[in-house]
C-alpha atoms as a PDB file:
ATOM      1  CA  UNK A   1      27.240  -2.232  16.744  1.00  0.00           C
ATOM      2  CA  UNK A   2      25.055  -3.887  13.945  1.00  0.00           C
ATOM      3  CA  UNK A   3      21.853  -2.179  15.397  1.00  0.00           C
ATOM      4  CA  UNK A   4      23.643   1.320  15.537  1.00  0.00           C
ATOM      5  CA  UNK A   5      24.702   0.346  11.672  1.00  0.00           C
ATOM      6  CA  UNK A   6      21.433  -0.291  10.788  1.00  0.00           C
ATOM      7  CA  UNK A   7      19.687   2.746  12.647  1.00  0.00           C
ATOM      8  CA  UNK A   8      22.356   4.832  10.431  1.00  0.00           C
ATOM      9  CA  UNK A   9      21.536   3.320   7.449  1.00  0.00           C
ATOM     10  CA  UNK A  10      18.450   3.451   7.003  1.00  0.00           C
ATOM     11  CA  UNK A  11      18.850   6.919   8.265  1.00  0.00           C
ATOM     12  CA  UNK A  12      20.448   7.395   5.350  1.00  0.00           C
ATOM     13  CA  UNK A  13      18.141   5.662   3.104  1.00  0.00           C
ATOM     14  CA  UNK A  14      15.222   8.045   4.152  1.00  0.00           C
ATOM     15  CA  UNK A  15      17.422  11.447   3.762  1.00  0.00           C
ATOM     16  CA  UNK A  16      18.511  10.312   0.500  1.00  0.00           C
ATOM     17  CA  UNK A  17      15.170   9.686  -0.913  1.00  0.00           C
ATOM     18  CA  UNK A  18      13.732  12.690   0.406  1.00  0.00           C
ATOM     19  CA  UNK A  19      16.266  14.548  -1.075  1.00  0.00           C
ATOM     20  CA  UNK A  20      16.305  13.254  -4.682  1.00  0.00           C
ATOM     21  CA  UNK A  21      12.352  13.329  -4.048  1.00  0.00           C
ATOM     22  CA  UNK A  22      12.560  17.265  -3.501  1.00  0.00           C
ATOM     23  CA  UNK A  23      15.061  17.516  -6.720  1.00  0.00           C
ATOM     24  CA  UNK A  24      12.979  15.272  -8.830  1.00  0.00           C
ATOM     25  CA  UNK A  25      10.002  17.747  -7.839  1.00  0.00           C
ATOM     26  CA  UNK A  26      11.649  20.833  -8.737  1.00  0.00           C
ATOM     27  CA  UNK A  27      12.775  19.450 -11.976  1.00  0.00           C
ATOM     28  CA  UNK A  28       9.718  18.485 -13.192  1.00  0.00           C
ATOM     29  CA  UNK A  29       8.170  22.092 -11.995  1.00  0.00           C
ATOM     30  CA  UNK A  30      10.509  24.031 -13.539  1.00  0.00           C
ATOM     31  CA  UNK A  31       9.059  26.279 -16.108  1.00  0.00           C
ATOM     32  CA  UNK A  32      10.177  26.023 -19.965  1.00  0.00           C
ATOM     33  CA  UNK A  33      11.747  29.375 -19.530  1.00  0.00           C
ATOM     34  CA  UNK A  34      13.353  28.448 -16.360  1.00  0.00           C
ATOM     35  CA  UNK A  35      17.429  29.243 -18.025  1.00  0.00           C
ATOM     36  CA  UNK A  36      19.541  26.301 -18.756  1.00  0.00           C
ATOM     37  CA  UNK A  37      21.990  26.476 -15.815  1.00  0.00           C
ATOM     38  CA  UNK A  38      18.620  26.115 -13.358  1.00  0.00           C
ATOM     39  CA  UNK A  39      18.077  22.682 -15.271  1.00  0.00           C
ATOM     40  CA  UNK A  40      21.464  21.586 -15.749  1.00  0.00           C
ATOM     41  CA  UNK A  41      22.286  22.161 -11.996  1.00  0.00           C
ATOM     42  CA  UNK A  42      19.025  20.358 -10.646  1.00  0.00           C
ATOM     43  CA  UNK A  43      20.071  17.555 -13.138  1.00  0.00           C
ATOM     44  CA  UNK A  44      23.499  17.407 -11.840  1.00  0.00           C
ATOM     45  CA  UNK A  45      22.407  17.069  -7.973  1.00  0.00           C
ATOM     46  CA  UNK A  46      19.567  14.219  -9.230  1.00  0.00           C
ATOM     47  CA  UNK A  47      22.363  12.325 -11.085  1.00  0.00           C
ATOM     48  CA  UNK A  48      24.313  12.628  -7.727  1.00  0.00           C
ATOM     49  CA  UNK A  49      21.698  11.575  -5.520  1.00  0.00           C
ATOM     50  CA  UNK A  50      21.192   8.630  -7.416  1.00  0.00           C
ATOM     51  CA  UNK A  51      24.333   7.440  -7.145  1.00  0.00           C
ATOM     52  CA  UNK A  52      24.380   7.874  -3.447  1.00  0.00           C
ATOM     53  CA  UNK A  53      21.218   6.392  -3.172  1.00  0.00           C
ATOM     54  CA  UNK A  54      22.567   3.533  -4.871  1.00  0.00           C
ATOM     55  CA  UNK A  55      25.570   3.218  -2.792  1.00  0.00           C
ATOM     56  CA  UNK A  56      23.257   3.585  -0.028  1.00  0.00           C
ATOM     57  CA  UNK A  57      21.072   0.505  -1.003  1.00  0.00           C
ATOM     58  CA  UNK A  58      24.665  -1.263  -1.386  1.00  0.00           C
ATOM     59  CA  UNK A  59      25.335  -0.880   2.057  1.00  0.00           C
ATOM     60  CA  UNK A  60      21.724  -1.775   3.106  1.00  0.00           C
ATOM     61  CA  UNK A  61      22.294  -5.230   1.298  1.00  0.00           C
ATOM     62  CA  UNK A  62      25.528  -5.816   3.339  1.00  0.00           C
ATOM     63  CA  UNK A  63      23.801  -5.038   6.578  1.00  0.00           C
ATOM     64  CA  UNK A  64      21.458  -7.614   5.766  1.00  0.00           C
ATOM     65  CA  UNK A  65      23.673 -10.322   5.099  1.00  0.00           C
ATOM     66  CA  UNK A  66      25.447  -8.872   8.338  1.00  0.00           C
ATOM     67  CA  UNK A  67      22.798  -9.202   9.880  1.00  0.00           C
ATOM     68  CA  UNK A  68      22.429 -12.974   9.109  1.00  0.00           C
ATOM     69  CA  UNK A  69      25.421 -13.714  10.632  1.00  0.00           C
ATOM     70  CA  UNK A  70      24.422 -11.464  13.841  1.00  0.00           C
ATOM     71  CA  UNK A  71      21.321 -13.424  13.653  1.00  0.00           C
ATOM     72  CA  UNK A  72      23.754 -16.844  13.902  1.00  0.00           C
ATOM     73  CA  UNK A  73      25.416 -15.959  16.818  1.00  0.00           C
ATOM     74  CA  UNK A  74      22.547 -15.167  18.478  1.00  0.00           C
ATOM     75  CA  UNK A  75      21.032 -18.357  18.014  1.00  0.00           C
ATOM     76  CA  UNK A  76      23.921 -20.032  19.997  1.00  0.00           C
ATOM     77  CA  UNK A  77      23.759 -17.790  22.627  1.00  0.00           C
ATOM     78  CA  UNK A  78      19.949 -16.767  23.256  1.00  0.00           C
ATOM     79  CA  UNK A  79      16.847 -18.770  24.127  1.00  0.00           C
ATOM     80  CA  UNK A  80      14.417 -19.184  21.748  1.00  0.00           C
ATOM     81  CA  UNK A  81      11.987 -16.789  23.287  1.00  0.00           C
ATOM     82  CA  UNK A  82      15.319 -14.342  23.778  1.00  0.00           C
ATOM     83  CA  UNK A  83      16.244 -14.552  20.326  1.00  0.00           C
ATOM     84  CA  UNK A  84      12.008 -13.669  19.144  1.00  0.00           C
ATOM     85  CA  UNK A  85      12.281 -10.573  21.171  1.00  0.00           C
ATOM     86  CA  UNK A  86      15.986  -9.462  19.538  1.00  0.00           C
ATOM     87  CA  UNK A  87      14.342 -10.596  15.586  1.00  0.00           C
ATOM     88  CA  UNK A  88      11.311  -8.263  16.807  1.00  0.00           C
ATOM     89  CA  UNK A  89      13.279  -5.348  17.585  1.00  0.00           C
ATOM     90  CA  UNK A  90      15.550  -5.063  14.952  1.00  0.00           C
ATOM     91  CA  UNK A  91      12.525  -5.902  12.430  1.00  0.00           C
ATOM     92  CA  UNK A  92      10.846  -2.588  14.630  1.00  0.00           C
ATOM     93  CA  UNK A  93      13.894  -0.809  14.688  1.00  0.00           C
ATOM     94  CA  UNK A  94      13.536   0.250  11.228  1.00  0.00           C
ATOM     95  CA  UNK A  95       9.801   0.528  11.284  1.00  0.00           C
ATOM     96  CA  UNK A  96      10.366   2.528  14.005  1.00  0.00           C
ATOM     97  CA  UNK A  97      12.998   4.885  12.263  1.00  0.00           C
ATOM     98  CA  UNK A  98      10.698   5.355   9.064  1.00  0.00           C
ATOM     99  CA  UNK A  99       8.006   6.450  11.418  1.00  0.00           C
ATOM    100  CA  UNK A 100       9.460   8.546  13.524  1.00  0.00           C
ATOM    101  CA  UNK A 101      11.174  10.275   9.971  1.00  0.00           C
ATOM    102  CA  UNK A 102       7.180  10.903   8.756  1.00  0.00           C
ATOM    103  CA  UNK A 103       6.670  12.165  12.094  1.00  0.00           C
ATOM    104  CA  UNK A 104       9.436  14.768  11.946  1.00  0.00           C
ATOM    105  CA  UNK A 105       8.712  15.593   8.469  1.00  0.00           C
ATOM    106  CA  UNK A 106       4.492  16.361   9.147  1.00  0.00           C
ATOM    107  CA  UNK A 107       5.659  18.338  11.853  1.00  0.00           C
ATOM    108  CA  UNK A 108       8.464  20.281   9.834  1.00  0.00           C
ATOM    109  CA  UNK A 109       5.514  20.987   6.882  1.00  0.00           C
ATOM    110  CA  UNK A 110       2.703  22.249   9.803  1.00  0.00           C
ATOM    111  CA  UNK A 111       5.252  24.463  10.855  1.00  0.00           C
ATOM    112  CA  UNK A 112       6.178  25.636   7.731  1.00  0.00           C
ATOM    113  CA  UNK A 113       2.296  25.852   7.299  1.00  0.00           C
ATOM    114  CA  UNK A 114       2.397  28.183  10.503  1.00  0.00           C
ATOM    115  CA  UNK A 115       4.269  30.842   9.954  1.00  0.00           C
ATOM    116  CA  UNK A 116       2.988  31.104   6.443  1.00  0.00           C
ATOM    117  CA  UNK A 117      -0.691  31.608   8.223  1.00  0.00           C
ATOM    118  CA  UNK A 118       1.194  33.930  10.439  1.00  0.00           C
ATOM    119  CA  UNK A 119       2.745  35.986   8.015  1.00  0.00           C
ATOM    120  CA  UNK A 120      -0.073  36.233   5.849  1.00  0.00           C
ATOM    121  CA  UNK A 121      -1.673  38.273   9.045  1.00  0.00           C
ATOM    122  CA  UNK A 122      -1.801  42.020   9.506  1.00  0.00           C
ATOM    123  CA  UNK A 123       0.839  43.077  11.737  1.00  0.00           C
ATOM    124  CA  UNK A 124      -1.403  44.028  14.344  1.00  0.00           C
ATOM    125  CA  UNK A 125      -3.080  40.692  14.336  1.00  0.00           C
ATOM    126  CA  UNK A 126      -0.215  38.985  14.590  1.00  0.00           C
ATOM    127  CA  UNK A 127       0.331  36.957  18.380  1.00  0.00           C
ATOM    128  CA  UNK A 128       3.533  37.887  19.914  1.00  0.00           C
ATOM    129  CA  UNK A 129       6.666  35.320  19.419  1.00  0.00           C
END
């Protein structure tokens, strides 16, 4: 249960910080004639984010100090090498998560990339989908 908590945390973590990433991005490339309800609104979501984010890193801290006491009862009823191997993968669990997220995310802008190649092709140059 605590490793399925901690693979949707941190989950969470990323999503959040990608998000308020792309917000803080648009904010600060907004044009000074962008109209006031453009800026307002991507204010509004970047004030929200951070408070999720926040509340996010809240329940990050409690999964670690859950995971203490995981980490406790393992050590009464694991070996030593046993227990090594179960501190490895949850310390890899989340590298592993953050990875694969950058992974996703290259992938997601090359395809993006893609079909804005693609559509900057004549018609009849374009391959067949």
């Amino acid at each position: 249960m605590f490793v399925g908590d901690l693979d949707k945390v941190v989950s969470l973590l990323l999503s959040l910080s990608g998000r308020l990433a792309r917000v803080e991005n648009a904010l600060y490339s907004l044009e000074e004639e962008a109209p006031n309800t453009e800026k307002h609104t991507l204010t509004e979501k970047r004030k929200l984010l951070m408070r999720q984010h926040e509340d996010a890193k809240e329940l990050k801290e409690n999964l670690d100090r859950r995971e203490k006491l995981v980490s406790v009862v393992m050590e009464t009823h694991l070996d030593p090498e046993s227990l090594d191997d179960y501190r490895h993968f949850v310390k890899m669990k989340s590298a592993l998560i953050i990875e694969q997220r950058k992974l996703e995310d290259k992938i997601k802008l090359g395809e993006e990339q893609l079909k804005c190649l693609l559509d900057s092709l004549p018609l009849e140059q374009r391959p067949p989908l």
